[in-house]
Protein backbone atom coordinates (compact mmCIF):
# COMPACT_ATOMS: atom_id res chain seq x y z
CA UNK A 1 141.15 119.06 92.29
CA UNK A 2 142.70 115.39 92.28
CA UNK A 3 144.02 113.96 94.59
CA UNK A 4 146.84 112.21 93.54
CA UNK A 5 149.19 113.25 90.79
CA UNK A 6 151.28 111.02 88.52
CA UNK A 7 154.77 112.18 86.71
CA UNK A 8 158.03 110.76 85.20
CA UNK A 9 156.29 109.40 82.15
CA UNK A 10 157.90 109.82 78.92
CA UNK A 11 159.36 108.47 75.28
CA UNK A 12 162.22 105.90 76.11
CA UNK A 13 163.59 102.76 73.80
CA UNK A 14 163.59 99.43 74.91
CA UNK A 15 165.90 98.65 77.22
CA UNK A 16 165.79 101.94 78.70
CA UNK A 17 164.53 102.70 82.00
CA UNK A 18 162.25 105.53 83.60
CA UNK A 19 160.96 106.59 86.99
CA UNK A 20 157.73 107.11 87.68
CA UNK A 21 155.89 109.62 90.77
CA UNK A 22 153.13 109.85 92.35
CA UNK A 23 152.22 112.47 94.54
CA UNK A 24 149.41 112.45 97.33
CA UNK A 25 148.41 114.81 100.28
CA UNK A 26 148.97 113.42 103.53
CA UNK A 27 145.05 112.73 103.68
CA UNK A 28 144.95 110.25 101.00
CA UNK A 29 148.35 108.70 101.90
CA UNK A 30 148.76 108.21 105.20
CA UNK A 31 147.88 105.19 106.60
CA UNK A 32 147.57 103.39 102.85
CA UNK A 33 149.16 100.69 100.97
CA UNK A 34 149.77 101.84 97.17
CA UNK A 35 148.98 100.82 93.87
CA UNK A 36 150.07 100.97 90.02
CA UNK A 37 147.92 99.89 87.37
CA UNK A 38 148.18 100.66 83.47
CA UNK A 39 146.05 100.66 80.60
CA UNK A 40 147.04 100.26 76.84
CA UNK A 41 144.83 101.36 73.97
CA UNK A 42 141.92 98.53 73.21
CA UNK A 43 143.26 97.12 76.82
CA UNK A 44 141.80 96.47 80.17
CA UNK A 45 143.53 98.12 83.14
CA UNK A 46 145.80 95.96 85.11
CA UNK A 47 147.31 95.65 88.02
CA UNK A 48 151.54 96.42 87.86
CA UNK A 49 152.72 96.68 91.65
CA UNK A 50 151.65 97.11 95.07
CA UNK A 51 152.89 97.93 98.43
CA UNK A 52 151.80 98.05 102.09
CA UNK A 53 151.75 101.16 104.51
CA UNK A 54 155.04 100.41 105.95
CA UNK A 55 156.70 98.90 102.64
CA UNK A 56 157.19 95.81 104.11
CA UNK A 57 155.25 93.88 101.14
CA UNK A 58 155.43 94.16 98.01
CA UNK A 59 153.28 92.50 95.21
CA UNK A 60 154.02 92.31 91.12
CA UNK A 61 152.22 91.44 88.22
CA UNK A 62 154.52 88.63 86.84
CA UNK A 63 155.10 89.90 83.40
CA UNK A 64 156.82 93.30 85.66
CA UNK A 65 158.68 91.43 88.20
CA UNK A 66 162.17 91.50 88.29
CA UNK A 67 161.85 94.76 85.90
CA UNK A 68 159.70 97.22 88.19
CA UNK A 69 160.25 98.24 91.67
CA UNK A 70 157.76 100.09 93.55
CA UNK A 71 158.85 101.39 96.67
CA UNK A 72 157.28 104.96 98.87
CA UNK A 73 158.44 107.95 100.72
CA UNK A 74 155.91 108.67 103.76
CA UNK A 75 157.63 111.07 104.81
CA UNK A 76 157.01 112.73 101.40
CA UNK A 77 153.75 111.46 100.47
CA UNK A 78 155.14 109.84 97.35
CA UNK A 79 155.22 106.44 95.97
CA UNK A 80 157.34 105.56 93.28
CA UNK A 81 157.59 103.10 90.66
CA UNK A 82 161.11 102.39 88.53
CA UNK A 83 160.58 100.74 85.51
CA UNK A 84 163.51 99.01 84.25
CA UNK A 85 164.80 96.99 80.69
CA UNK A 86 161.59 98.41 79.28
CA UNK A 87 159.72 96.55 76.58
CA UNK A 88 157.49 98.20 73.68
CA UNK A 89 154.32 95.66 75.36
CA UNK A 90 155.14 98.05 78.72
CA UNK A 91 153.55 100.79 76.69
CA UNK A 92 150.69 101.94 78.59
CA UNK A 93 149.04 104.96 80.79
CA UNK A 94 150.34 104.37 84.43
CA UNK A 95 148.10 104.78 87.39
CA UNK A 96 148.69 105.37 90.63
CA UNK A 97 146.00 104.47 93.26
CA UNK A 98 145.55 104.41 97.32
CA UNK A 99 143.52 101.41 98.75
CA UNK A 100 140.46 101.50 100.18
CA UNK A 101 141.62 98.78 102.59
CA UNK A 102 143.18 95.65 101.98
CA UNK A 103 145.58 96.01 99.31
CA UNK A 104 144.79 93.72 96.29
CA UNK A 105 145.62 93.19 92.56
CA UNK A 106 142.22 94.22 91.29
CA UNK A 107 140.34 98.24 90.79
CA UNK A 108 138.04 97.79 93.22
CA UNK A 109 140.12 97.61 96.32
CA UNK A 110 141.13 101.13 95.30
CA UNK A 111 139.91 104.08 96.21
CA UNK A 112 141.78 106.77 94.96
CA UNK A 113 143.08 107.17 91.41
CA UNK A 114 145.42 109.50 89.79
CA UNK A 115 145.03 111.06 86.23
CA UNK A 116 147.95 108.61 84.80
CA UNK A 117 151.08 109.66 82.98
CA UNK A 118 152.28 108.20 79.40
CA UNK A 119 154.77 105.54 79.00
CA UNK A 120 155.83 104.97 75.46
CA UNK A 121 158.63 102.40 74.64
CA UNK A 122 159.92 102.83 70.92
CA UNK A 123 161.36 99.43 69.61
């Protein structure tokens, strides 16, 4: 079964705006910063966002920031990415990962990885 689940991905145009979820059991969560990552077609995955246990840090990939927000729930086990002014280049599966530890930018501090839900921006 996995262990994380990703949702909210869907068909928008640029300029639009989505929501993205991912949902954890308490196991996996607690005690964890949080990751997004995305992977286009003929791409390598990248990193998109990160954020510490408590939410008091927050990291972006610079071609995201001032776009995305991720921000968590722990009382729901749920961290949360909105994607904002969307571009067609934001196309991409989304990822949602816990850390293994230190948070970081790259896959390997990660130890937990969702399935990934489809972003598609139409131009």
């Amino acid at each position: 079964q996995v262990q994380l689940v990703e949702s909210g991905g869907g068909l928008v145009q640029a300029g639009g705006s989505l929501g993205l979820s991912c949902a954890a059991s308490g196991r996996i969560f607690s005690g964890r910063g949080m990751g997004w990552f995305r992977q286009a077609p003929g791409k390598e995955r990248e990193f998109v966002a990160g954020i510490s246990w408590s939410g008091g840090s927050t990291y972006y990939a610079d071609c995201v920031k001032g776009r995305f927000t991720i921000s968590r729930d722990n009382t729901k086990n749920t961290a949360y990415l909105q994607l904002n002014s969307l571009k067609p280049e934001d196309t991409a599966v989304y990822y949602c990962a816990a850390a293994a530890g230190r948070i970081g930018t790259t896959r390997s501090e990660y130890n937990y990885w969702g399935q990934g839900t489809q972003v598609t921006v139409s131009s």
